[in-house]
Structure formats: structure tokens, C-alpha cells
C-alpha atoms as a PDB file:
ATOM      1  CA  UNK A   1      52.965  10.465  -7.912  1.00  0.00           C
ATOM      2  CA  UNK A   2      50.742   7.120  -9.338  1.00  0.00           C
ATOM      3  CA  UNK A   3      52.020   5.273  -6.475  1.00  0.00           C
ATOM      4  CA  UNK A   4      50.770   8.406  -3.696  1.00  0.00           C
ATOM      5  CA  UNK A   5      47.700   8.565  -5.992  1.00  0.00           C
ATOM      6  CA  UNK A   6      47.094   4.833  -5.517  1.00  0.00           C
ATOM      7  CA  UNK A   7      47.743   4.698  -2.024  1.00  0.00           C
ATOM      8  CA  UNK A   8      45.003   7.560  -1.351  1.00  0.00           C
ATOM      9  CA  UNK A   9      42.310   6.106  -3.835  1.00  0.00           C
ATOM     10  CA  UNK A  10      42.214   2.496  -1.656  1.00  0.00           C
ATOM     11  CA  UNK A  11      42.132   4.109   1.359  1.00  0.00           C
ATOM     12  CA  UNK A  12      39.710   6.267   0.588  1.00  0.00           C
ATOM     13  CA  UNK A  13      37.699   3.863  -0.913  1.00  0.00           C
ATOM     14  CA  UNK A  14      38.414   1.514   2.131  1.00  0.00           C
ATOM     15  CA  UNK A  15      37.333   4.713   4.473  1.00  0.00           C
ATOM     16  CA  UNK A  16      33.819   5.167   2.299  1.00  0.00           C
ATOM     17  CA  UNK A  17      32.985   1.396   2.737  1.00  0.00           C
ATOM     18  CA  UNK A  18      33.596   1.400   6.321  1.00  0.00           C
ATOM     19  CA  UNK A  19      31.912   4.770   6.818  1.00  0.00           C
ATOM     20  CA  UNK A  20      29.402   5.532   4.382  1.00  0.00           C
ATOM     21  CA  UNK A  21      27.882   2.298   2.968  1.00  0.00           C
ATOM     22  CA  UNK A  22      24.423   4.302   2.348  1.00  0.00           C
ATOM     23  CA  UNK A  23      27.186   5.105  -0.786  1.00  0.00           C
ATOM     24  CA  UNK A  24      28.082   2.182  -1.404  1.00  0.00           C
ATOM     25  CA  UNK A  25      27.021   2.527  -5.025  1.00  0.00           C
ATOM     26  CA  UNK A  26      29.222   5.539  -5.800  1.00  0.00           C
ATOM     27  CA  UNK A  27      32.387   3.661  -4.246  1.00  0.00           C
ATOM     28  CA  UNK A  28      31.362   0.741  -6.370  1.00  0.00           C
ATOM     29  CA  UNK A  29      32.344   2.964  -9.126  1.00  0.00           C
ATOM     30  CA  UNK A  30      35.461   4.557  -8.248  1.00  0.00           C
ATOM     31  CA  UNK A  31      36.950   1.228  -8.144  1.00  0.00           C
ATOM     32  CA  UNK A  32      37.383   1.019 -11.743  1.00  0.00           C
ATOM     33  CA  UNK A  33      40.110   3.962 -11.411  1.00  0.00           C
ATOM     34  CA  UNK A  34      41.951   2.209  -8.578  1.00  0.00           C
ATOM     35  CA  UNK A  35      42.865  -0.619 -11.287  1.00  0.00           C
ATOM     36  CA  UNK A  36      44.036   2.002 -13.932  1.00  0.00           C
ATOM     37  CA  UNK A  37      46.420   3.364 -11.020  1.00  0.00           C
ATOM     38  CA  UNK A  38      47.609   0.132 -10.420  1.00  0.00           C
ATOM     39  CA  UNK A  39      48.623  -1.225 -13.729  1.00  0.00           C
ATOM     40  CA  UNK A  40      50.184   2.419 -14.694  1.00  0.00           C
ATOM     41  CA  UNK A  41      51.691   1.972 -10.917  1.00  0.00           C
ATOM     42  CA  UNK A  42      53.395  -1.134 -11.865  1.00  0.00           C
ATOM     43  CA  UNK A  43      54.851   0.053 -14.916  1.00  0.00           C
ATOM     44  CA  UNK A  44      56.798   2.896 -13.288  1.00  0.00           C
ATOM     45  CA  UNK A  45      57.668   1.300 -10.134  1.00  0.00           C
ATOM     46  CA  UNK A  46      57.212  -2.610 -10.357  1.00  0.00           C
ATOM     47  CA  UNK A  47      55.251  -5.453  -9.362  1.00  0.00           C
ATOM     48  CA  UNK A  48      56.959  -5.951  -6.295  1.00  0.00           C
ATOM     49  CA  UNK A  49      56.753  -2.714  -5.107  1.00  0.00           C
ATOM     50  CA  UNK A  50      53.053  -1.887  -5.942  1.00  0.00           C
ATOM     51  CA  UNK A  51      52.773  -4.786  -3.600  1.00  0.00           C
ATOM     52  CA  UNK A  52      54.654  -2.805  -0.855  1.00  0.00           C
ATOM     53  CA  UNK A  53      52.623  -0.026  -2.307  1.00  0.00           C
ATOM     54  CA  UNK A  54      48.788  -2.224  -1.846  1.00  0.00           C
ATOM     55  CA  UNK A  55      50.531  -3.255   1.949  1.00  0.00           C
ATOM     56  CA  UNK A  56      50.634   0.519   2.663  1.00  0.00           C
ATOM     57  CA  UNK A  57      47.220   1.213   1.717  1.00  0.00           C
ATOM     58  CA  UNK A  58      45.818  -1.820   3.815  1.00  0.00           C
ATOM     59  CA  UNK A  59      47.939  -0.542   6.648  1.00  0.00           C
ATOM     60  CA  UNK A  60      46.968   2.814   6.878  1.00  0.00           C
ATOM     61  CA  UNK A  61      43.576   1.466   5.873  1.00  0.00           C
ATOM     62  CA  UNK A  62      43.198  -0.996   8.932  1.00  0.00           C
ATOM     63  CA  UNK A  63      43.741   2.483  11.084  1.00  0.00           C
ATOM     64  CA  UNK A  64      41.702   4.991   9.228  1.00  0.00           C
ATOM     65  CA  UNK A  65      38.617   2.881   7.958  1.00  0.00           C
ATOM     66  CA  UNK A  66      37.862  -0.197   9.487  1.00  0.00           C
ATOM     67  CA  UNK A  67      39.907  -3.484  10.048  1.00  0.00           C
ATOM     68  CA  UNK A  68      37.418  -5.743   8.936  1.00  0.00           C
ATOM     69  CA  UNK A  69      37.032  -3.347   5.592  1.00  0.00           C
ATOM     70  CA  UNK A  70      41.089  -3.343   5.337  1.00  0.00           C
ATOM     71  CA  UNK A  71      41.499  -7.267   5.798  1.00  0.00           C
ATOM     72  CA  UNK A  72      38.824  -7.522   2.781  1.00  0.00           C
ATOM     73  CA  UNK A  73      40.280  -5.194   0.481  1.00  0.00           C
ATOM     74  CA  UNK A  74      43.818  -7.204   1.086  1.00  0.00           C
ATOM     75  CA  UNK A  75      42.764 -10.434   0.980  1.00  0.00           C
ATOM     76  CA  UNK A  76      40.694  -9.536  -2.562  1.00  0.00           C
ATOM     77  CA  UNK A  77      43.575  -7.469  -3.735  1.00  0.00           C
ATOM     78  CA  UNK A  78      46.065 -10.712  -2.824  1.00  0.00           C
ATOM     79  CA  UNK A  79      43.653 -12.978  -5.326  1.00  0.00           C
ATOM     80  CA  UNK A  80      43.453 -10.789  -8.205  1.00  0.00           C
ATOM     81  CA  UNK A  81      47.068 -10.074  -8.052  1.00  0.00           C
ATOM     82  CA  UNK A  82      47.759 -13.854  -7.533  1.00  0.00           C
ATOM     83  CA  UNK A  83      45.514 -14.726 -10.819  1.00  0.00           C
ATOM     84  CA  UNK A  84      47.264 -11.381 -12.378  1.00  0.00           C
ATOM     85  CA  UNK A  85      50.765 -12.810 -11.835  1.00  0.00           C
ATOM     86  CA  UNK A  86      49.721 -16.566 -13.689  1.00  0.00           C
ATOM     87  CA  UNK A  87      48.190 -14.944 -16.389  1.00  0.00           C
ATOM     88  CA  UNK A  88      51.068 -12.598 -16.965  1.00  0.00           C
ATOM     89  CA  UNK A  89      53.308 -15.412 -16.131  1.00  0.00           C
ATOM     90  CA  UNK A  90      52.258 -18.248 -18.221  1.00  0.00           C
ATOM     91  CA  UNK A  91      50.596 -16.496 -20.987  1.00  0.00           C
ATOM     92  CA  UNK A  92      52.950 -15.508 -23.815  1.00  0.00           C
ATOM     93  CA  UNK A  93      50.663 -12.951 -25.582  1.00  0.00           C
ATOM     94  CA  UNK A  94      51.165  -9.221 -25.784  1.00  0.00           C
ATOM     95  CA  UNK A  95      51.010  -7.100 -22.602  1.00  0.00           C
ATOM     96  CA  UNK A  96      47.461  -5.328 -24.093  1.00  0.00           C
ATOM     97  CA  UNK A  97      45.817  -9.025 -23.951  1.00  0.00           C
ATOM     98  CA  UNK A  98      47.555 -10.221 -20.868  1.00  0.00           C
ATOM     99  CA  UNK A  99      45.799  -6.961 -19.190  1.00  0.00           C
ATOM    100  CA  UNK A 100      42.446  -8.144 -20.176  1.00  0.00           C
ATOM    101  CA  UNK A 101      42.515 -11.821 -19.559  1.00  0.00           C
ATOM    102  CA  UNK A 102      43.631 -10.780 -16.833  1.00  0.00           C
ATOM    103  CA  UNK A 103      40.756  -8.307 -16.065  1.00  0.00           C
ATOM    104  CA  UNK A 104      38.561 -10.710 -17.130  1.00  0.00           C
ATOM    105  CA  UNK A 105      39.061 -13.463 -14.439  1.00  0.00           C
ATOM    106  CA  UNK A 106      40.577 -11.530 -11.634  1.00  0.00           C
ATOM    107  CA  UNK A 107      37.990  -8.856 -11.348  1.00  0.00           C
ATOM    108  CA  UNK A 108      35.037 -10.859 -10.449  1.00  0.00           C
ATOM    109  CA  UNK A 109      36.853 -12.511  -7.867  1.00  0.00           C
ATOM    110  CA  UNK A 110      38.202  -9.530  -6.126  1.00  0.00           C
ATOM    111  CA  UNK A 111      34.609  -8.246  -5.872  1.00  0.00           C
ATOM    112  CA  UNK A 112      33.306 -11.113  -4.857  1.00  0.00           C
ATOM    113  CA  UNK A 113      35.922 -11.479  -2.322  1.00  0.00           C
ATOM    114  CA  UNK A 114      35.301  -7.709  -1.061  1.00  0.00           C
ATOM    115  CA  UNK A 115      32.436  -7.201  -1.058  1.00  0.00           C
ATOM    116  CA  UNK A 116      30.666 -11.002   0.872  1.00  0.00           C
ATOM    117  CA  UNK A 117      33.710 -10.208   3.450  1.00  0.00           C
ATOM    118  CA  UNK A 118      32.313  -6.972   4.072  1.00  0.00           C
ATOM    119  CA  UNK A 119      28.390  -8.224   3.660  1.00  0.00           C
ATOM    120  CA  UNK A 120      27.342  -6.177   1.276  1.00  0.00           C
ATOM    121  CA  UNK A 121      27.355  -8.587  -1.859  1.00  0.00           C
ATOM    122  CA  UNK A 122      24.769  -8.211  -4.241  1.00  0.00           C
ATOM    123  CA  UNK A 123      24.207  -8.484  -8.180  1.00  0.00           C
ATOM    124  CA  UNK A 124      23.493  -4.613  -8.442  1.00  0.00           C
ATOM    125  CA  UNK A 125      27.192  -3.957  -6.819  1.00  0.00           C
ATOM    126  CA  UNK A 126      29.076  -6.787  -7.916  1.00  0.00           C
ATOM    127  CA  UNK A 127      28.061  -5.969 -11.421  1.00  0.00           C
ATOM    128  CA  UNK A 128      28.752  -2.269 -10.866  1.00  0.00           C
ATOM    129  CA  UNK A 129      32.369  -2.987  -9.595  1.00  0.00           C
ATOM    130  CA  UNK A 130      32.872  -5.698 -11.889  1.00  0.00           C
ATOM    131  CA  UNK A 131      32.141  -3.210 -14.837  1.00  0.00           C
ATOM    132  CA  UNK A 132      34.101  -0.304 -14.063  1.00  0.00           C
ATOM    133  CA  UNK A 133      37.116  -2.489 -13.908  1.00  0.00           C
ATOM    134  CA  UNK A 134      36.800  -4.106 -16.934  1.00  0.00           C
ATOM    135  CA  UNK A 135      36.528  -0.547 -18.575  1.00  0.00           C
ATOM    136  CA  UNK A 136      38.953   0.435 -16.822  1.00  0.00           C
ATOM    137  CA  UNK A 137      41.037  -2.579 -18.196  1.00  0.00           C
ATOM    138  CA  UNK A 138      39.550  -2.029 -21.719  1.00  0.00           C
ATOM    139  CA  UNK A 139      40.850   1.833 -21.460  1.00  0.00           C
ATOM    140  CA  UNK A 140      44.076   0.355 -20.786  1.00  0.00           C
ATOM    141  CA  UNK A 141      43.862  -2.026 -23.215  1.00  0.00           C
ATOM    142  CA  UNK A 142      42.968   0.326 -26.115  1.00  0.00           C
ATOM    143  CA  UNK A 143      45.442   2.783 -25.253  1.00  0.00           C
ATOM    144  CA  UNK A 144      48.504  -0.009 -24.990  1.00  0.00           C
ATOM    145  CA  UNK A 145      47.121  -1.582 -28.729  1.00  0.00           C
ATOM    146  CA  UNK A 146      46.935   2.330 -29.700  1.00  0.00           C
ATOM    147  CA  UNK A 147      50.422   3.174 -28.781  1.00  0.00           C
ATOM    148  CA  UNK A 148      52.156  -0.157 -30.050  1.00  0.00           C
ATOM    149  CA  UNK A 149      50.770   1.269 -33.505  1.00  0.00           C
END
């Protein structure tokens, strides 16, 4: 169900950027979510397969919202998952910090990366998508320290 869940929140997200940038704002914040989905995503399924799982979304996102929009979203979502993997890789420290480090440098360059492909950088929405993920990776954080308790 994460995985369907996942699926649906990029392309819809995709779809609203291609679509209705006069909301550009509101799907700024949504993206925070998408991250949540995708790290509880790869606990129940895998890294490998939330990648099939991120193709899938930029598939049916290339026909549904825009292929300009879909080539974006993957080639931000290929980044961040690229610094992801090296942080998780070559960092030894606890899953709850490797999430954040993570967060920390990956984020910024997945919005950066979606959002001058698409034209539409700017500090008020790089700094809105840039937030919700990090709370969305500090959510995730707190509950993993929480539950390791």
C-alpha cells in the first residue's frame, strides 16, 4: 500500500506542476510527504525496488503530466537517491542519523534540480520544498530514535 501510495503522490505532484503552477506553492509543500513515503517505502520493499517503484511514477508521469516535468522529477530523484545511497553506504552511524545527513545534503539538491529544470526556481519555493523535507526527515528521525528506546 506505501509503494501504491508513493506512486500516486509523485505523479500527482508531477501532474500539479505541469498543470497548475499558479499552485505551485501548495505542491511545494506536499513534497515533504513524498519523502516520508519513500523512506517507509524502502523499508518494506527495498532500495532497489522503490527504484522500480520512482521508474513507475516517472513513467506514468511522462504520460499524465508533462515530459519535461517527469524528466525533472527523475533526474532530481536520481541525485538525491545517488547522495542517499553514499551516505547510507559509507557512513557507519545509526539508521536515525544516516536519514538526516542524508536529508540534509540531498534535499537541496533535488529541489534545486526540480525545480531550475522546470523554471520555476526561486528562494520562496526552494526554501518551501527544502523545509518540508527536512521535517519530514526530522519526523522520521524522531520517531526511529523514539522507537530504538
Amino acid at each position: 500500500m506505501t509503494t501504491f501510495a508513493y506512486i500516486a503522490a509523485i505523479v500527482l505532484v508531477n501532474w500539479g506542476f505541469a498543470h497548475m503552477q499558479e499552485w505551485a506553492l501548495f505542491w511545494s509543500f506536499t513534497v515533504g510527504g513524498i519523502f516520508i513515503l519513500r523512506d517507509l517505502m524502502q523499508r518494506q520493499i527495498g532500495r532497489w525496488w522503490a527504484l522500480g517503484a520512482m521508474a513507475v511514477a516517472g513513467i506514468i508521469s511522462y504520460f499524465m503530466a508533462d515530459p519535461f516535468v517527469a524528466l525533472a522529477s527523475i533526474t532530481a530523484f536520481a541525485v538525491s537517491e545517488l547522495v542517499d545511497w553514499a551516505i547510507y553506504t559509507f557512513t557507519k552511524r545509526p539508521l536515525h542519523d544516516r536519514i538526516l545527513w542524508s536529508s540534509a545534503v540531498a534535499t537541496p539538491l533535488d529541489s534545486a534540480i526540480f525545480l531550475g529544470m522546470i523554471g520555476i526556481l526561486g528562494p520562496t519555493l526552494f526554501s518551501v520544498q527544502v523545509g518540508m523535507k527536512m521535517l519530514a526527515a526530522v519526523l522520521v528521525y524522531g520517531g526511529l530514535r523514539y522507537a530504538i528506546r
